[in-house]
PDB file of N, CA and C in Angstrom:
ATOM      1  N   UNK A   1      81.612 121.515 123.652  1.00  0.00           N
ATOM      2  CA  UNK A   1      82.918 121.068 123.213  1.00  0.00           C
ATOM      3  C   UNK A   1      83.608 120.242 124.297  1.00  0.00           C
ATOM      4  N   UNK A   2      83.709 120.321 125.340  1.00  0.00           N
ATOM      5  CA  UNK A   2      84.057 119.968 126.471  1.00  0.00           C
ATOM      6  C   UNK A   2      83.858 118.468 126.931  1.00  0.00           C
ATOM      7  N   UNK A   3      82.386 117.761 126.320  1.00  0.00           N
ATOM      8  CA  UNK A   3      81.926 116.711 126.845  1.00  0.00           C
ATOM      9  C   UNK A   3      82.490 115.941 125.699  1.00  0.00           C
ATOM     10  N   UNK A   4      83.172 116.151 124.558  1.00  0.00           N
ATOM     11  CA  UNK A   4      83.598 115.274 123.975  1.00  0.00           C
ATOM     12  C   UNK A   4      85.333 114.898 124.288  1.00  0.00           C
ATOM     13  N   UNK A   5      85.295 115.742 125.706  1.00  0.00           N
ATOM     14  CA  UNK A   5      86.692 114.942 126.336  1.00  0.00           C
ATOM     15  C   UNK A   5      86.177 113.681 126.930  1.00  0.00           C
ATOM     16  N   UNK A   6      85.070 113.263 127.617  1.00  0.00           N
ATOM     17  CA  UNK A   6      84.174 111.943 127.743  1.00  0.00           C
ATOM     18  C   UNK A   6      84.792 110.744 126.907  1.00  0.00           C
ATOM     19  N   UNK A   7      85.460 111.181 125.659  1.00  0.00           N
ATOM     20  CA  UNK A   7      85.557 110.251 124.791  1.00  0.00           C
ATOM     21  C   UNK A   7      87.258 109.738 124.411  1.00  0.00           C
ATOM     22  N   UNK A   8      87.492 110.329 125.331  1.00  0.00           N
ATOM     23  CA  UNK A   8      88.997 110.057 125.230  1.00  0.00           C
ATOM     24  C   UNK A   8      89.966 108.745 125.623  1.00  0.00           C
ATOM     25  N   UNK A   9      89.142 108.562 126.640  1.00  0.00           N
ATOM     26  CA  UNK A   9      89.506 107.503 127.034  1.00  0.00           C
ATOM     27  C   UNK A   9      89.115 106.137 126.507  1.00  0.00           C
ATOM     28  N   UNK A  10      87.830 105.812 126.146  1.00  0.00           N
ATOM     29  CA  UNK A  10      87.538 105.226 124.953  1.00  0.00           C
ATOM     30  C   UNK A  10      87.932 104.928 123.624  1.00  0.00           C
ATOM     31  N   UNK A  11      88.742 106.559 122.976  1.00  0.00           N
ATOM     32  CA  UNK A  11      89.382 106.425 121.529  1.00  0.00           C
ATOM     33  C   UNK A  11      90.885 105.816 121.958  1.00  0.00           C
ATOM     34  N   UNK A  12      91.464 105.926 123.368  1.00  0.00           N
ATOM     35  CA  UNK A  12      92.624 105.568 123.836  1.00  0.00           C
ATOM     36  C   UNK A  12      92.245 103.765 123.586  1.00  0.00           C
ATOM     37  N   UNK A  13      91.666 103.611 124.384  1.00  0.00           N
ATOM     38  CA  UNK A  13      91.459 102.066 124.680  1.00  0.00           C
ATOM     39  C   UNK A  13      91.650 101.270 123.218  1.00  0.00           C
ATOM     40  N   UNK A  14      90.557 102.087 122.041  1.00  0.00           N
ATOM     41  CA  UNK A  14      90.259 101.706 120.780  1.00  0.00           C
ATOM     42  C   UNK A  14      91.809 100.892 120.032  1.00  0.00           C
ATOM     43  N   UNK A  15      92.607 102.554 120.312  1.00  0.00           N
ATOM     44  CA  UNK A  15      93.318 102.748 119.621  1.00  0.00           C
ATOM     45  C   UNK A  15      95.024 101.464 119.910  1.00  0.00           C
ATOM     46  N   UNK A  16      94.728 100.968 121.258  1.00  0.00           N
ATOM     47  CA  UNK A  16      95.176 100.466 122.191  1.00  0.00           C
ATOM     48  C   UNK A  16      95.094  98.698 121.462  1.00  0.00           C
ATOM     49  N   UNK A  17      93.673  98.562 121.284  1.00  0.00           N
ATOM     50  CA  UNK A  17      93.189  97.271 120.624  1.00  0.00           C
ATOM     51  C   UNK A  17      93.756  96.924 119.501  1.00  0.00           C
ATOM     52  N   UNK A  18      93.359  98.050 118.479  1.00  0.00           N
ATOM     53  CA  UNK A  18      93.849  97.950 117.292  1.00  0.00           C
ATOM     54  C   UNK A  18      95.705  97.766 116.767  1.00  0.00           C
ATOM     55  N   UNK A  19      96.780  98.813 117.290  1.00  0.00           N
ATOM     56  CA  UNK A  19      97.794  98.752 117.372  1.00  0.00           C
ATOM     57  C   UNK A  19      98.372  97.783 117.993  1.00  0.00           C
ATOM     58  N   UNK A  20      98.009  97.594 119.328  1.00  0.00           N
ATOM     59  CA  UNK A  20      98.863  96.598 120.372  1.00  0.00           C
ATOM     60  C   UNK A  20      98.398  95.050 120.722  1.00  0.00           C
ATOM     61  N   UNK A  21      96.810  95.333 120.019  1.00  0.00           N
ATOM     62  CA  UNK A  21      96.368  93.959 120.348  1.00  0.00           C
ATOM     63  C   UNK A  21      95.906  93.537 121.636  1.00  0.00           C
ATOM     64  N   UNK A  22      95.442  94.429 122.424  1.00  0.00           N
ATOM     65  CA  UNK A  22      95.324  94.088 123.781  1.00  0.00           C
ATOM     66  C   UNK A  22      93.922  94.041 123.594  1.00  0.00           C
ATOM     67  N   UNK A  23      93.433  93.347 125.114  1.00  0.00           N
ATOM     68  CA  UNK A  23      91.850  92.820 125.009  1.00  0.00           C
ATOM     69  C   UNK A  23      90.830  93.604 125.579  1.00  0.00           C
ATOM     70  N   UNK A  24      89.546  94.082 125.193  1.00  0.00           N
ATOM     71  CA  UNK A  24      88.612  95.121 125.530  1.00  0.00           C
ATOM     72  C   UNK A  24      87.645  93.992 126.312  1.00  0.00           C
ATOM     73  N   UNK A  25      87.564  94.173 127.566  1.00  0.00           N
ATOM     74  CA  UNK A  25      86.732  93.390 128.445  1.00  0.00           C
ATOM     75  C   UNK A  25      85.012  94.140 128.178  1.00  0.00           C
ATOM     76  N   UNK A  26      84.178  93.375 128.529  1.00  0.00           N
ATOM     77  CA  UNK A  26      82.828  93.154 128.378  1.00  0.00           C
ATOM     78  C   UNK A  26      82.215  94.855 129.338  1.00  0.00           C
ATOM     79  N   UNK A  27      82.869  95.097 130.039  1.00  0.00           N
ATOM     80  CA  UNK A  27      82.439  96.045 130.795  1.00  0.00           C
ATOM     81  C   UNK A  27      83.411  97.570 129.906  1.00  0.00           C
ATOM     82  N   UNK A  28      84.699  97.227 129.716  1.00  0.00           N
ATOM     83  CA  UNK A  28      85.051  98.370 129.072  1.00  0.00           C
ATOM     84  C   UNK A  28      84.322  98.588 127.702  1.00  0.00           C
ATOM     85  N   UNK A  29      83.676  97.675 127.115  1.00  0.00           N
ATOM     86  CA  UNK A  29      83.256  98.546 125.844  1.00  0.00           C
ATOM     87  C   UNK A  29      81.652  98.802 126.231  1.00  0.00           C
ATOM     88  N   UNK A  30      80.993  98.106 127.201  1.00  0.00           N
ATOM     89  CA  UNK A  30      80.038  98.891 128.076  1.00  0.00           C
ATOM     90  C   UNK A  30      80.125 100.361 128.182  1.00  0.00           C
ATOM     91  N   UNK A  31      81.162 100.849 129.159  1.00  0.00           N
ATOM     92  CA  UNK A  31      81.222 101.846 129.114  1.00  0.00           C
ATOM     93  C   UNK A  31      81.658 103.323 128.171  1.00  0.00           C
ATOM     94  N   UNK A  32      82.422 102.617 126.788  1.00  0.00           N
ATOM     95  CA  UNK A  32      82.889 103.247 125.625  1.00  0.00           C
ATOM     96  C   UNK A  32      81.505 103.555 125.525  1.00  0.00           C
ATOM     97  N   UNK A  33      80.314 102.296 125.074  1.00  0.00           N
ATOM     98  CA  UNK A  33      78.893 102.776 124.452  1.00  0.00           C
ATOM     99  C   UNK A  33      78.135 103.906 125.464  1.00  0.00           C
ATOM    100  N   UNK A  34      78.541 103.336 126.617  1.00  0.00           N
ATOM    101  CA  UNK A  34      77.641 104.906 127.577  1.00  0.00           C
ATOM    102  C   UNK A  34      78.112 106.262 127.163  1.00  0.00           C
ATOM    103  N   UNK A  35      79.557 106.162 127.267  1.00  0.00           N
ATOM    104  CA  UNK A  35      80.099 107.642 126.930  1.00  0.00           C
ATOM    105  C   UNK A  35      79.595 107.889 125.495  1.00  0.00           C
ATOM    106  N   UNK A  36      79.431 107.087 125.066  1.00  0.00           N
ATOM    107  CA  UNK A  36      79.565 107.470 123.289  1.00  0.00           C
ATOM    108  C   UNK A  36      77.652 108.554 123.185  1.00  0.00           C
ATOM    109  N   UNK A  37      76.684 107.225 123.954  1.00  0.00           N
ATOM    110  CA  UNK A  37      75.692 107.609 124.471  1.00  0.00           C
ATOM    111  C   UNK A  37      75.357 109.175 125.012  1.00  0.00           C
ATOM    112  N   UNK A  38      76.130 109.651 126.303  1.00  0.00           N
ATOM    113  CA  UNK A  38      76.098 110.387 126.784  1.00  0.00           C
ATOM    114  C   UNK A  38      76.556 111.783 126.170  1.00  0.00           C
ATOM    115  N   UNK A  39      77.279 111.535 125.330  1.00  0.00           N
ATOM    116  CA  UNK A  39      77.869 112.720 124.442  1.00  0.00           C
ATOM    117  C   UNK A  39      77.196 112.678 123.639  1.00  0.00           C
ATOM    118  N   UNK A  40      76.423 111.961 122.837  1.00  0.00           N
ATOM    119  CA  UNK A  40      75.835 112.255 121.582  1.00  0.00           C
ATOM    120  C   UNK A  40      74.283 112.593 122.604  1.00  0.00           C
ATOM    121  N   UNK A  41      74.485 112.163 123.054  1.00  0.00           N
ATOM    122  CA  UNK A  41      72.419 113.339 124.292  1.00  0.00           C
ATOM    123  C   UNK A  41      72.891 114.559 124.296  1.00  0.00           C
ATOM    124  N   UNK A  42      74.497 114.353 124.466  1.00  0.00           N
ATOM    125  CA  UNK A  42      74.470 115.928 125.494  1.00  0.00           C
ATOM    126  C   UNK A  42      74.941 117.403 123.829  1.00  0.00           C
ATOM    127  N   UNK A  43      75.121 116.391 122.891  1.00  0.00           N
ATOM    128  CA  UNK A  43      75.876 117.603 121.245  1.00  0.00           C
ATOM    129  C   UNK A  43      74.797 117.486 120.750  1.00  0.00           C
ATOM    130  N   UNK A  44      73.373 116.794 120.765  1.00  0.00           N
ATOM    131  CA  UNK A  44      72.768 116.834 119.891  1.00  0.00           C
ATOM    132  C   UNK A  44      71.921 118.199 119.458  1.00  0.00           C
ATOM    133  N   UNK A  45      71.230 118.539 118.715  1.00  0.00           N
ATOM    134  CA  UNK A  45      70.662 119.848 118.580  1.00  0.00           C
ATOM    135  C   UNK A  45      69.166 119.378 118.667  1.00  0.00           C
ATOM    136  N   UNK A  46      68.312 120.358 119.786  1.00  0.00           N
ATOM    137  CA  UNK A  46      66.864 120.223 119.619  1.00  0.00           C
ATOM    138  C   UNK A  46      66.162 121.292 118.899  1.00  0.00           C
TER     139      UNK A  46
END
């Protein structure tokens, strides 16, 4: 449950774009996809 705080900052940024119109640079949505990455390795079920 924990590692999907990882993603917060990302749904911030999102949410940031969409409402305010501000611009998501080449490296910030880089790193949205790592986190997004890294949380879905770390919830998945084996």
């Amino acid at each position: 449950m924990t590692s999907y705080f990882y993603l917060v900052p990302g749904v911030t940024a999102l949410m940031a774009w969409a409402m305010f119109g501000e611009t998501l640079g080449p490296v910030a949505i880089g790193g949205m996809a790592l986190a997004v990455l890294g949380v879905a390795l770390t919830t998945r079920r084996t």
